[in-house]
Protein backbone atom coordinates (compact mmCIF):
# COMPACT_ATOMS: atom_id res chain seq x y z
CA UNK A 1 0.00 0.00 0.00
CA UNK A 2 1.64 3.56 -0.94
CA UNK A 3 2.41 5.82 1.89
CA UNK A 4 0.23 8.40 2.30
CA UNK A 5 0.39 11.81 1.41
CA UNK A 6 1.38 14.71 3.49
CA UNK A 7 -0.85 17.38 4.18
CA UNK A 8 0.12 21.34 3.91
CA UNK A 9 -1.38 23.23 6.61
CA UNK A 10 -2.80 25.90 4.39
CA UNK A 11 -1.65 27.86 1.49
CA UNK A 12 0.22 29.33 3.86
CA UNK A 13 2.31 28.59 6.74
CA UNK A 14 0.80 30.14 10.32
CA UNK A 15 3.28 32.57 11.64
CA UNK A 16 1.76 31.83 14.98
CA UNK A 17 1.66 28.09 16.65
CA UNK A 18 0.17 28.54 19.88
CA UNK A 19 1.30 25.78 22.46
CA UNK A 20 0.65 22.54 23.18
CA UNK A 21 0.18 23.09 27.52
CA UNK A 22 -0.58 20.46 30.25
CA UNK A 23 -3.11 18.40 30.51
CA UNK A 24 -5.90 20.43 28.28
CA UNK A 25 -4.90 23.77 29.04
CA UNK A 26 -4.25 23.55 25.25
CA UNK A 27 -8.02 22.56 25.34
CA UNK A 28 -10.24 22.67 21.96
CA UNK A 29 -11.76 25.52 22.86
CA UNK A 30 -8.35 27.57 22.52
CA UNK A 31 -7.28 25.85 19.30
CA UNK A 32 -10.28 26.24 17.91
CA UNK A 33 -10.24 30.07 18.64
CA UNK A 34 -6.25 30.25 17.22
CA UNK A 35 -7.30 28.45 14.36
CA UNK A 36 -10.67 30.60 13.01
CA UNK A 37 -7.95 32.92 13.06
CA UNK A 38 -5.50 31.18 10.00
CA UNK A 39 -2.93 30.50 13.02
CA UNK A 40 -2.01 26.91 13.81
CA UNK A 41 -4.28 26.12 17.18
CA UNK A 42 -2.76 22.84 19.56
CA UNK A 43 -4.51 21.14 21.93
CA UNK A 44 -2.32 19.24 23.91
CA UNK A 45 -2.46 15.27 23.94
CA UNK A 46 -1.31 14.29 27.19
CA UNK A 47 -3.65 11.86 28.80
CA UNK A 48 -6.79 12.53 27.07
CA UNK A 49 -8.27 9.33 27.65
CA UNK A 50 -8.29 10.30 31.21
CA UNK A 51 -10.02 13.97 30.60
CA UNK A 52 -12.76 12.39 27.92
CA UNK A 53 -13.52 9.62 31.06
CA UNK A 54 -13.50 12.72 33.76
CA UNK A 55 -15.78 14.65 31.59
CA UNK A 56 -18.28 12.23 30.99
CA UNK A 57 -18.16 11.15 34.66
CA UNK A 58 -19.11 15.46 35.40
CA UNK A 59 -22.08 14.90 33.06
CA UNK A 60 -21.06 16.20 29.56
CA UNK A 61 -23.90 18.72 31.15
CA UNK A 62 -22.98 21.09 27.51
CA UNK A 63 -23.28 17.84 25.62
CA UNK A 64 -19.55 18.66 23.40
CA UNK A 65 -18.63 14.84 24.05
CA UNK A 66 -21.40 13.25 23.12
CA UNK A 67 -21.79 15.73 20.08
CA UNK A 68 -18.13 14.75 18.66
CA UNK A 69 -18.59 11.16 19.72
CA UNK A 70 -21.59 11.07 17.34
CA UNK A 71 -19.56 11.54 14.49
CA UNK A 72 -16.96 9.14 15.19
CA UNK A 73 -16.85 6.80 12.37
CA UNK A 74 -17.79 3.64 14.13
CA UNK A 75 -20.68 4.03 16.38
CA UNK A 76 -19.97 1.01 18.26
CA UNK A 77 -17.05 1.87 19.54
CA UNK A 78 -18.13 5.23 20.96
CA UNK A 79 -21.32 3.84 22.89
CA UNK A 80 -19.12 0.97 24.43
CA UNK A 81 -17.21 4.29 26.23
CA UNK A 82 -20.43 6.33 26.85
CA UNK A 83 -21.89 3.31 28.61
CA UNK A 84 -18.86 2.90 30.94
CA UNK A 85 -18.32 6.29 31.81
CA UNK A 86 -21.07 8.67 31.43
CA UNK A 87 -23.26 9.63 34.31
CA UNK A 88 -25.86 11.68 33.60
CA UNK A 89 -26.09 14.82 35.81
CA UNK A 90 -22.59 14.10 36.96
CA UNK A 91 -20.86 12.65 39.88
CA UNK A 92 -22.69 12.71 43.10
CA UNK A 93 -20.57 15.61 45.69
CA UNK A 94 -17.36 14.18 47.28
CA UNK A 95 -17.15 11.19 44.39
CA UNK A 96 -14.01 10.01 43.70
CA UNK A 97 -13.36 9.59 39.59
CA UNK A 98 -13.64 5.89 38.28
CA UNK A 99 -10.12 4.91 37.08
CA UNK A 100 -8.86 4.45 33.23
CA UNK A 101 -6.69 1.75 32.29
CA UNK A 102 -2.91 2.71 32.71
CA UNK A 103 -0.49 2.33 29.96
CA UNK A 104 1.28 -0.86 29.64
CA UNK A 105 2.84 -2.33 26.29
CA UNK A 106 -0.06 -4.45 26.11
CA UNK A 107 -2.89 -2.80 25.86
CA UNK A 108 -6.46 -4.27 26.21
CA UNK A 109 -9.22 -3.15 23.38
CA UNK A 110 -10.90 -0.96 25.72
CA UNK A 111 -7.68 0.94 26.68
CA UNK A 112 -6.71 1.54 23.04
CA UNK A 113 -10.83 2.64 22.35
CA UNK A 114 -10.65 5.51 25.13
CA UNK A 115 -7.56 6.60 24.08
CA UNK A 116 -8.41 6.58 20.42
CA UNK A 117 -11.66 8.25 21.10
CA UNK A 118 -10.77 10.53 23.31
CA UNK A 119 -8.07 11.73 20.98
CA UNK A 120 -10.43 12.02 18.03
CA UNK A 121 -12.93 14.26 20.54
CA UNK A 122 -10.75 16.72 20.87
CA UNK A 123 -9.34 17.59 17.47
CA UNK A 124 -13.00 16.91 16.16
CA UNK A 125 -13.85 20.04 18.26
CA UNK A 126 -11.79 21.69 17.94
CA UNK A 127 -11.46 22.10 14.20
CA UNK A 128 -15.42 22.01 14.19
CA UNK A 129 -17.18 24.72 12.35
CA UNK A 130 -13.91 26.15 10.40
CA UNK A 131 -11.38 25.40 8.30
CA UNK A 132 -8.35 26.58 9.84
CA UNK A 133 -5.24 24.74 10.92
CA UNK A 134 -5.87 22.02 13.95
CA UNK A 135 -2.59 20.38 15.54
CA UNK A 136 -2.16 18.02 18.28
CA UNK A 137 0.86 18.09 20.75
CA UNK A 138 2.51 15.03 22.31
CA UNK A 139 5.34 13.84 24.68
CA UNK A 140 7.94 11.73 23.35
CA UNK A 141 8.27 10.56 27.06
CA UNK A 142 4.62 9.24 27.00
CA UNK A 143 5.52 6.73 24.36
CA UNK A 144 2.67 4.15 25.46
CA UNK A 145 -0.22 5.96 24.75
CA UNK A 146 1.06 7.63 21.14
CA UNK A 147 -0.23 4.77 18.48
CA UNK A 148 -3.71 4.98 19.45
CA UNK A 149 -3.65 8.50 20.80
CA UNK A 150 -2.29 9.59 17.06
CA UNK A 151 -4.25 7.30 15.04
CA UNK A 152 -7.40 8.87 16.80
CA UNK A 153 -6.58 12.29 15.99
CA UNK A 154 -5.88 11.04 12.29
CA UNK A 155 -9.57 9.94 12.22
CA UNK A 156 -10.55 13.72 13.25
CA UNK A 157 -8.92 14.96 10.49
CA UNK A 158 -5.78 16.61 12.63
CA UNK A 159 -3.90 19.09 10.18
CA UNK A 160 -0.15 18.74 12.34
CA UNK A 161 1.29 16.72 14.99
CA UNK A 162 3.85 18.56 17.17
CA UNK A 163 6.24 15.96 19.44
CA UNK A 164 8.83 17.02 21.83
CA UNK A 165 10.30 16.45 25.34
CA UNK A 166 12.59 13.09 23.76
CA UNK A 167 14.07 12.00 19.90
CA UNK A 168 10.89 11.62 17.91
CA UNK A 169 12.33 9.31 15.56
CA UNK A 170 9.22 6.61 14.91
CA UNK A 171 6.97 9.15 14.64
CA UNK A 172 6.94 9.81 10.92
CA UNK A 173 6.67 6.19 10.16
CA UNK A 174 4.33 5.62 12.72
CA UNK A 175 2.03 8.64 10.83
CA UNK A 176 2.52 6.86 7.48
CA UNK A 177 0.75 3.98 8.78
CA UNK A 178 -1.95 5.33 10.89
CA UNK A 179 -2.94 7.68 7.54
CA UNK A 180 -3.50 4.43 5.59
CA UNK A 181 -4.76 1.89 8.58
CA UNK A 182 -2.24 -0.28 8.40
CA UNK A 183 -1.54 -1.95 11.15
CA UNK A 184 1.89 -0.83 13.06
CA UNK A 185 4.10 -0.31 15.93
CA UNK A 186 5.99 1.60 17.75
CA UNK A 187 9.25 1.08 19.48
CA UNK A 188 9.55 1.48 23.17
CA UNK A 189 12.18 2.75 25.50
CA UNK A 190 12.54 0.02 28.12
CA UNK A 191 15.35 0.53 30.44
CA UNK A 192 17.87 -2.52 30.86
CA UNK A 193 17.06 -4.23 27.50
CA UNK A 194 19.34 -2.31 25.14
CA UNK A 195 17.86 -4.99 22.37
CA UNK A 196 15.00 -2.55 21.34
CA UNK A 197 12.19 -5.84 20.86
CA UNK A 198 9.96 -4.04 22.87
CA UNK A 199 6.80 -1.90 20.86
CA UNK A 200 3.46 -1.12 21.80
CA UNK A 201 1.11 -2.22 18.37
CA UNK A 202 -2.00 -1.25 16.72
CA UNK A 203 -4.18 -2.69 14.24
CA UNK A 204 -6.60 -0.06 12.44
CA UNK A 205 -8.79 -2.86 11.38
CA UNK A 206 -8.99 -4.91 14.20
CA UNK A 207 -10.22 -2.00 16.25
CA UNK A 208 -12.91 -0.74 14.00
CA UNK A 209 -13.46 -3.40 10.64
CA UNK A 210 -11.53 -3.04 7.10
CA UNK A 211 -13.84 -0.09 5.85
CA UNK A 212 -12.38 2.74 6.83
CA UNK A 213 -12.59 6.51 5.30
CA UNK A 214 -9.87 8.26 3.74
CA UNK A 215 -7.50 9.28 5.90
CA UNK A 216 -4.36 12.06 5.50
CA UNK A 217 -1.72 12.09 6.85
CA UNK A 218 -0.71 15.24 8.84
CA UNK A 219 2.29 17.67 8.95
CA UNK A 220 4.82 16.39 11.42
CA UNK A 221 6.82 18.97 13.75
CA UNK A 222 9.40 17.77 16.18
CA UNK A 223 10.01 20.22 18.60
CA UNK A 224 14.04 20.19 19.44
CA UNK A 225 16.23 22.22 21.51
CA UNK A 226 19.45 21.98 19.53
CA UNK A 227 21.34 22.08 16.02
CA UNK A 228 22.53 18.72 16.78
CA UNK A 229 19.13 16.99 17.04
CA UNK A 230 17.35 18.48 14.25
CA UNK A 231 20.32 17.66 11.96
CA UNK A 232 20.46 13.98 13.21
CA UNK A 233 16.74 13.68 12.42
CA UNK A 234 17.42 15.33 8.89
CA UNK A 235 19.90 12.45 7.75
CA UNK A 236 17.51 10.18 7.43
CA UNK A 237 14.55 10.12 5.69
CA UNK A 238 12.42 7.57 7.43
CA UNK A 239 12.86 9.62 10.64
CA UNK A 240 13.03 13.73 9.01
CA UNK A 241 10.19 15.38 10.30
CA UNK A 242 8.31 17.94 8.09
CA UNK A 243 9.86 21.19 10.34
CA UNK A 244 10.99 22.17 13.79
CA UNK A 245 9.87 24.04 16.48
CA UNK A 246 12.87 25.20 18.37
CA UNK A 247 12.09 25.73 21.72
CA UNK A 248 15.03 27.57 24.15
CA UNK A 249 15.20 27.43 28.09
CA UNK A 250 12.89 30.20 28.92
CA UNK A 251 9.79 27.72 27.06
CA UNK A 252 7.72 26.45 29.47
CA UNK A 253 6.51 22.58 30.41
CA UNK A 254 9.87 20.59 30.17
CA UNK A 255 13.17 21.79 28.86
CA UNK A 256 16.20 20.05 28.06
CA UNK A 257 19.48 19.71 30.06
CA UNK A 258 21.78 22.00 30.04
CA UNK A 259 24.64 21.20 28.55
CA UNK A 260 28.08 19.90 29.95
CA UNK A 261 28.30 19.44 34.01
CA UNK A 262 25.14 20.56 36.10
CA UNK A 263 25.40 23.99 37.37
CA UNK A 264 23.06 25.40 40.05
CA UNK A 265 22.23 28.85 40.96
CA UNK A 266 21.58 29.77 44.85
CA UNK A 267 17.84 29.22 44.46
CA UNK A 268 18.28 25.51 43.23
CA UNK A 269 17.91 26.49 39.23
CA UNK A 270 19.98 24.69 36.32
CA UNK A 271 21.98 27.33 35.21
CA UNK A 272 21.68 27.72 31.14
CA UNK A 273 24.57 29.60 28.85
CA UNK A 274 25.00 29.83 25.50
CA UNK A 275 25.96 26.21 24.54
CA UNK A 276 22.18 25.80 25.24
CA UNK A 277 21.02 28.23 22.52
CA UNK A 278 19.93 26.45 19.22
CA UNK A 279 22.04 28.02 16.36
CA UNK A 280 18.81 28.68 14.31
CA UNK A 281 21.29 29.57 11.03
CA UNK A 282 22.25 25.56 11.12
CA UNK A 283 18.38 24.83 11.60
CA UNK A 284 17.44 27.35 8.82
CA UNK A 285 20.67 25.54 6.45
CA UNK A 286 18.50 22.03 6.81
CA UNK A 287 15.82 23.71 4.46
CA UNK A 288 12.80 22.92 6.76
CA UNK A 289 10.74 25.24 8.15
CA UNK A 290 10.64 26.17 11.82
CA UNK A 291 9.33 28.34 14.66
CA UNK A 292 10.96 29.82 17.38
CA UNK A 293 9.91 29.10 21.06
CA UNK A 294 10.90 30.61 24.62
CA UNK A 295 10.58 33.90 24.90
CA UNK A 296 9.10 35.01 21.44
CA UNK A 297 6.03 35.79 22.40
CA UNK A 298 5.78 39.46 21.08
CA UNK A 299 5.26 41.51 18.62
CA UNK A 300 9.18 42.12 17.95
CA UNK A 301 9.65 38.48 18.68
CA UNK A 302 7.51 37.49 15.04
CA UNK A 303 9.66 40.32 13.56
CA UNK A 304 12.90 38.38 14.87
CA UNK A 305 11.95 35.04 14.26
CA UNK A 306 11.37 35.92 10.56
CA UNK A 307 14.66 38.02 10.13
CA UNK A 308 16.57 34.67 11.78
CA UNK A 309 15.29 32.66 8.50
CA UNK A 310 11.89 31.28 10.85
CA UNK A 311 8.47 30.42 9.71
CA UNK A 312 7.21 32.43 12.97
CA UNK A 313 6.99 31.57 16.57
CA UNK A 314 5.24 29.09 18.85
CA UNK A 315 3.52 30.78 21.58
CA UNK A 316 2.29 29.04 25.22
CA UNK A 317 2.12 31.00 28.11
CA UNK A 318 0.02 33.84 27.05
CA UNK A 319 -2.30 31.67 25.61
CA UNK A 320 -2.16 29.74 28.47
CA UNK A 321 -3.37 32.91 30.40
CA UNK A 322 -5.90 33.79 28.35
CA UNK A 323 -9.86 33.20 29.27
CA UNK A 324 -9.97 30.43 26.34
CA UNK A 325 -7.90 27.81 27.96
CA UNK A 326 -8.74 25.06 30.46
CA UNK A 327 -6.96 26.03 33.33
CA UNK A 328 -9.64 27.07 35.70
CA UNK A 329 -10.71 30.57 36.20
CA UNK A 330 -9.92 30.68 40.21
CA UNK A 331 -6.38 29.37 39.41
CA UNK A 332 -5.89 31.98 36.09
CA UNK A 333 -7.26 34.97 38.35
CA UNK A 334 -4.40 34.45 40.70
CA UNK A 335 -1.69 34.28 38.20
CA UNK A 336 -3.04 37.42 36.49
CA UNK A 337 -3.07 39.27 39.58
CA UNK A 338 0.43 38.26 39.86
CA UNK A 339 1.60 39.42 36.65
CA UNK A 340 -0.26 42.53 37.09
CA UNK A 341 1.42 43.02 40.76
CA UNK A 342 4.59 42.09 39.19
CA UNK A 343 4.95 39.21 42.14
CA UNK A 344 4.73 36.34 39.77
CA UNK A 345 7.79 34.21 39.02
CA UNK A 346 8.35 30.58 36.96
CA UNK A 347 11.44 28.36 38.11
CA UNK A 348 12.65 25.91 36.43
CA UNK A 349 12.74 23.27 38.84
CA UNK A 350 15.06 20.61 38.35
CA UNK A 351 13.14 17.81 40.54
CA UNK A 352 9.54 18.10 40.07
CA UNK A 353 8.93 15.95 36.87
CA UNK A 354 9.10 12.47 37.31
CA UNK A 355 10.82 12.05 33.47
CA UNK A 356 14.67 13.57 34.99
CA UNK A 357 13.86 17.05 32.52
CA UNK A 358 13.96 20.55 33.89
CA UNK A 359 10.60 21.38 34.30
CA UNK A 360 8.65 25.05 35.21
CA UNK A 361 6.77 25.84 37.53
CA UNK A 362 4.99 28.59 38.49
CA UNK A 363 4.98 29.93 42.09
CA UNK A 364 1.70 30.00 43.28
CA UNK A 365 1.36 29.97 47.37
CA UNK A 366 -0.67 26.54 48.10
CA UNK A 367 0.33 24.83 45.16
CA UNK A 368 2.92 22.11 44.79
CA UNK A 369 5.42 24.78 43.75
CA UNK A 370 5.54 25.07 47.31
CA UNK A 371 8.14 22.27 48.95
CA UNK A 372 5.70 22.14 52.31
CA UNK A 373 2.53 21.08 50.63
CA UNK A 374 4.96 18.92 48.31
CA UNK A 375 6.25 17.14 50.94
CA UNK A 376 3.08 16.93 52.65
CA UNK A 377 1.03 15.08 49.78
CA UNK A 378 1.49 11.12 50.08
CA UNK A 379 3.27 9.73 47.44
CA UNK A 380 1.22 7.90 45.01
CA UNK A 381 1.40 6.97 41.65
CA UNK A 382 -2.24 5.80 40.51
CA UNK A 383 -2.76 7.17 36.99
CA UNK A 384 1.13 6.30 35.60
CA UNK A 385 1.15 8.48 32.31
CA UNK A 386 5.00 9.04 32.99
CA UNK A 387 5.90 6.12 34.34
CA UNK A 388 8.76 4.13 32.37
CA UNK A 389 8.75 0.10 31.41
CA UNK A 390 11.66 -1.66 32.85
CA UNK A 391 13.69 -4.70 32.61
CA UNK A 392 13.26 -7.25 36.25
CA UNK A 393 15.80 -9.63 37.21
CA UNK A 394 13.43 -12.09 36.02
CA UNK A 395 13.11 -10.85 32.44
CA UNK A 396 9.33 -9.44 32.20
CA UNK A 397 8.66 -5.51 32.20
CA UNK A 398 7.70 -3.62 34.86
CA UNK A 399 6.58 0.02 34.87
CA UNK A 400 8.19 2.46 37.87
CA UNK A 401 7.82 6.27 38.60
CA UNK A 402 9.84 8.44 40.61
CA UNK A 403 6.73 9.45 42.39
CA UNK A 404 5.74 6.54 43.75
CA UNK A 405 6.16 5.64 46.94
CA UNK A 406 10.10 5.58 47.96
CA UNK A 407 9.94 2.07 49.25
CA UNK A 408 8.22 0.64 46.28
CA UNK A 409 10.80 2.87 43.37
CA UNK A 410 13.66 1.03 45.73
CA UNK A 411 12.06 -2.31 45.09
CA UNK A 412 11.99 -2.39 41.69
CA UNK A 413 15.91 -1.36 41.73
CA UNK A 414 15.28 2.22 41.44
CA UNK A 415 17.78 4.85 43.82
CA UNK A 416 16.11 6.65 46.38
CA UNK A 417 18.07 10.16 45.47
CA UNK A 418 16.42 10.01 42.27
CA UNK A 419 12.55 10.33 44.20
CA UNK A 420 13.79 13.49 46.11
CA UNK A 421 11.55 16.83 44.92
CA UNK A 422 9.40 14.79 42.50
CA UNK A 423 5.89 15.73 41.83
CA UNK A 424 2.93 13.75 40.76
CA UNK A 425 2.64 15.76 37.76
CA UNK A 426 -0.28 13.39 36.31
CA UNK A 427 -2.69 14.14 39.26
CA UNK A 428 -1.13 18.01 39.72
CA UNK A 429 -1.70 19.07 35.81
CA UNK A 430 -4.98 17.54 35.56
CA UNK A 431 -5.93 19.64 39.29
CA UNK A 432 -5.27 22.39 37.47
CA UNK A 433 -7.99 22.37 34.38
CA UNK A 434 -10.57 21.12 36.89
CA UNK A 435 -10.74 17.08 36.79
CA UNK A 436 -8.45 16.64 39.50
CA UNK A 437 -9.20 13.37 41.68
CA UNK A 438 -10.93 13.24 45.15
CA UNK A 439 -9.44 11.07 47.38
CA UNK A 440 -11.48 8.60 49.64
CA UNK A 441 -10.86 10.89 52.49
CA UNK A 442 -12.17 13.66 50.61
CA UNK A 443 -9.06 15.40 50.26
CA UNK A 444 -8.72 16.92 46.60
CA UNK A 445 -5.51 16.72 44.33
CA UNK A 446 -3.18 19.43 44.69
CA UNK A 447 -2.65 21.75 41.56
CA UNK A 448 0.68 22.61 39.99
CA UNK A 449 1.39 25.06 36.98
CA UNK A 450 3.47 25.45 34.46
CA UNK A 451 4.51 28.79 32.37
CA UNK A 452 7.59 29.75 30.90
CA UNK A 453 9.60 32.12 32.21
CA UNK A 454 9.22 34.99 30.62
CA UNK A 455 6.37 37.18 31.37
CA UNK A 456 7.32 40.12 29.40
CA UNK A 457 4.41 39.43 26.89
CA UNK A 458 1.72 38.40 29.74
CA UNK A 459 2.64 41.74 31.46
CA UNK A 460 2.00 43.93 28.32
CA UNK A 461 -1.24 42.03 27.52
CA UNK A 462 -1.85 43.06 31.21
CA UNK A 463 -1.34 46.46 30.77
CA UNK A 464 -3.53 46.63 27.63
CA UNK A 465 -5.97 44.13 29.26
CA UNK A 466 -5.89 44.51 32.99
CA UNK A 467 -8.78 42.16 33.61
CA UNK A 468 -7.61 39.50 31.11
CA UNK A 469 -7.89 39.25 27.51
CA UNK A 470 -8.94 36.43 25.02
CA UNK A 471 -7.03 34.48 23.11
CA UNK A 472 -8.55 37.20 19.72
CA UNK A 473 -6.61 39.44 21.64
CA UNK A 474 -3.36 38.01 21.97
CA UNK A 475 -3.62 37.43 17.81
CA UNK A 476 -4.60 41.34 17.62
CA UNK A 477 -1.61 42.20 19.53
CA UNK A 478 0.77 39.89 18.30
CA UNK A 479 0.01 40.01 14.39
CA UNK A 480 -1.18 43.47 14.16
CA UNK A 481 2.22 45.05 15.41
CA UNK A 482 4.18 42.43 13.18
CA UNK A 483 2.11 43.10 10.00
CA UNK A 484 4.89 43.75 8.11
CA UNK A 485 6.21 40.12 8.25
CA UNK A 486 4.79 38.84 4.90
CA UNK A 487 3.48 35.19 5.15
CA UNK A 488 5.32 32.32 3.79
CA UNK A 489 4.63 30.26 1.42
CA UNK A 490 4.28 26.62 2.08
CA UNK A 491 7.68 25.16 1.39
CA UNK A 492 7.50 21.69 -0.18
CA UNK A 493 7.80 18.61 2.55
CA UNK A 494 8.43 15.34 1.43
């Protein structure tokens, strides 16, 4: 079967990508908005399967599930998840969430159908009603959940897929097959077992019959932090992505390394210099087109970007702040009152995330950016989206998170150093757009947040907008000042 095709965005390249964030901040209802606008709007694909199940469990009380769920292809498929997880008029007070599967590399039917779904849900509504760009953003570190979480956004009709935080190097394949339903699979990290035997598979048919409908196959971006990575995926062609987005330190969510030996700065920071600064004229040499990330987010920063030989500029945290995300309004009103104060501040904290990456955080008092009600949450590690398979002593996989309790990471030969500071980013991101679990005691999940570190551009959308703006506005502001960047033409990806 011939591969198939790749998919422009437009007749034009966006010059804006607005961020894949968290669990949902990047929700559909921000994409959507980015994209009526011609720009390329992300929703972010980390652990959908758990915010479709969440939602439905709340009630679906504006009926959007159900709605996109009705025009998913095989109706079988979506009534087997509404009967499992819907409850009409929502969870009764207090009520804990009923648990999804957890990813394994196998992966039971009903696992792969949530995730699929769920996947498909989101893009479907987000590109619902328009015809502007739709992309979906995922973790490299979440490998698991990628085959069925990218095949269902296929099925929606997603325009780009956006990968980062690891070497996307399967992906492209991986989005050849998916595109034409053949049945594939993807390699998995699993530490110990350098043999690389290991894959997590998918079989379009299997899961929904042999007559499918036309799919495309979507633009792929891998976001990189370096020269060195983008050129090693451009010497290949089974693993060259169809552009970059080059993301530097200030970028929020996770950030590479630094480079060289670990440097710390008096409050507990990795210290970053210019060995960690992407030499964009290499990236620009590759002939691919790419965006600029950390610390673009302006008006001059579009203007830059372009001059420096970029497409545009990816832009999270001011979309992120903006009243069309999902991060909840009593959360967003306190970090807008402190940009406005000028109190706010993002760290990148070395320890939170579970995956070893520099990860920031923003400093909110009675959130887990604070180390006392950090230390005082018990360690738990019940919904596993970054937990990693690996090798026992007696061959089989297991699956182990820094988060988990010390005395079970020791167990399965993990050292107790590398649990110090983590975070339970799973339960803490999805706290933060809403759906965050309630434990038996009652207790709720604590919320954690993640920005970049640069709040020039939130603090001059303040001044313009002092009680918030909309994610129309950030466009206005960003686009109108940088009108005289002309738009590109879409350069040819093969």
């Amino acid at each position: 079967m011939p591969t198939a095709p790749h998919r422009p965005l437009r007749t034009a390249l966006p010059r804006i990508i607005q961020g894949g964030m968290g669990v949902a901040v990047s929700s559909w209802r921000l994409a959507s908005a980015v994209a009526r606008r011609g720009q390329l709007g992300v929703v972010s694909g980390t652990a959908l399967d758990l915010v479709l199940a969440r939602r439905l469990q709340d009630g679906d009380v504006d009926g959007h599930v159900r709605r996109a769920l009705a025009a998913f292809p095989v109706p079988a498929v979506a009534a087997r998840v509404l009967a499992r997880y819907l409850r009409p008029g929502g969870r009764a007070p207090g009520a804990s969430y009923t648990p999804v599967p957890r990813l394994g590399l196998r992966q039971s039917r009903a696992a792969q159908e949530l995730t699929m779904l769920a996947n498909f849900v989101e893009v479907w509504l987000a590109k619902e009603g328009h015809r502007g760009p739709v992309g979906i953003n995922y973790l490299e570190k979440i490998q698991m959940a990628t085959p069925a979480a990218a095949y269902g956004a296929i099925l929606a009709g997603v325009d780009a897929v956006l990968m980062g935080a690891g070497i996307p190097r399967h992906l492209p394949r991986l989005l050849d097959d998916l595109a034409a339903h053949r049945r594939t699979r993807l390699p998995i990290d699993v530490a110990g077992d350098p043999s690389g035997e290991h894959a997590v598979e998918i079989d379009p048919s299997e899961l929904l019959g042999p007559d499918l409908p036309p799919a495309e196959r979507p633009m792929f971006l891998a976001i990189v932090s370096s020269e060195a990575l983008a050129g090693y995926l451009c010497r290949d062609e089974a693993i060259r992505p169809d552009g970059f987005v080059v993301e530097g330190p200030p970028a929020g969510g996770h950030n590479a390394p630094p480079r060289g030996r670990p440097v710390f700065d008096d409050r507990g920071q990795p210290v970053f210099g210019p060995r960690d600064d992407a030499d964009v004229a290499k990236i620009a040499a590759l002939g691919l087109p790419f965006w600029l990330a950390g610390a673009f987010g302006t008006p001059e920063g579009v203007v830059a970007a372009a001059e420096g030989g970029a497409v545009g500029v990816q832009v999270g945290t001011v979309f992120a702040l903006s009243s069309d995300s999902g991060m909840t309004d009593e959360i967003r009103g306190r970090l807008l009152e402190g940009v406005r104060d000028g109190t706010l501040e993002v760290l990148t904290d070395a320890q939170a995330s579970p995956t070893g990456f520099p990860f920031k955080v923003a400093q909110l008092e009675g959130t887990l950016s604070d180390r006392e009600v950090r230390e005082a949450r018990p360690r738990l590690c019940d919904l596993g989206y970054l937990r990693t398979p690996f090798l026992k002593d007696d061959g089989k996989v297991g699956y182990r998170c820094p988060a988990e309790p010390v005395a079970v990471w020791e167990r399965k030969g993990g050292d107790a150093a590398d649990t110090e500071g983590r975070v339970c980013l799973c339960n803490a991101l999805t706290a933060t757009i809403g759906l965050g679990q309630i434990r038996p005691d009652g207790t709720p999940e604590e919320v954690v947040v993640t920005l970049g570190a640069d709040l020039t551009s939130a603090r001059r959308l303040a001044d313009r907008h002092p009680e918030g703006w909309t994610a129309d506005q950030v466009l206005d502001w960003m686009l109108g000042e940088g009108a005289g960047v002309a738009d590109r033409d879409v350069v040819a990806v093969a």
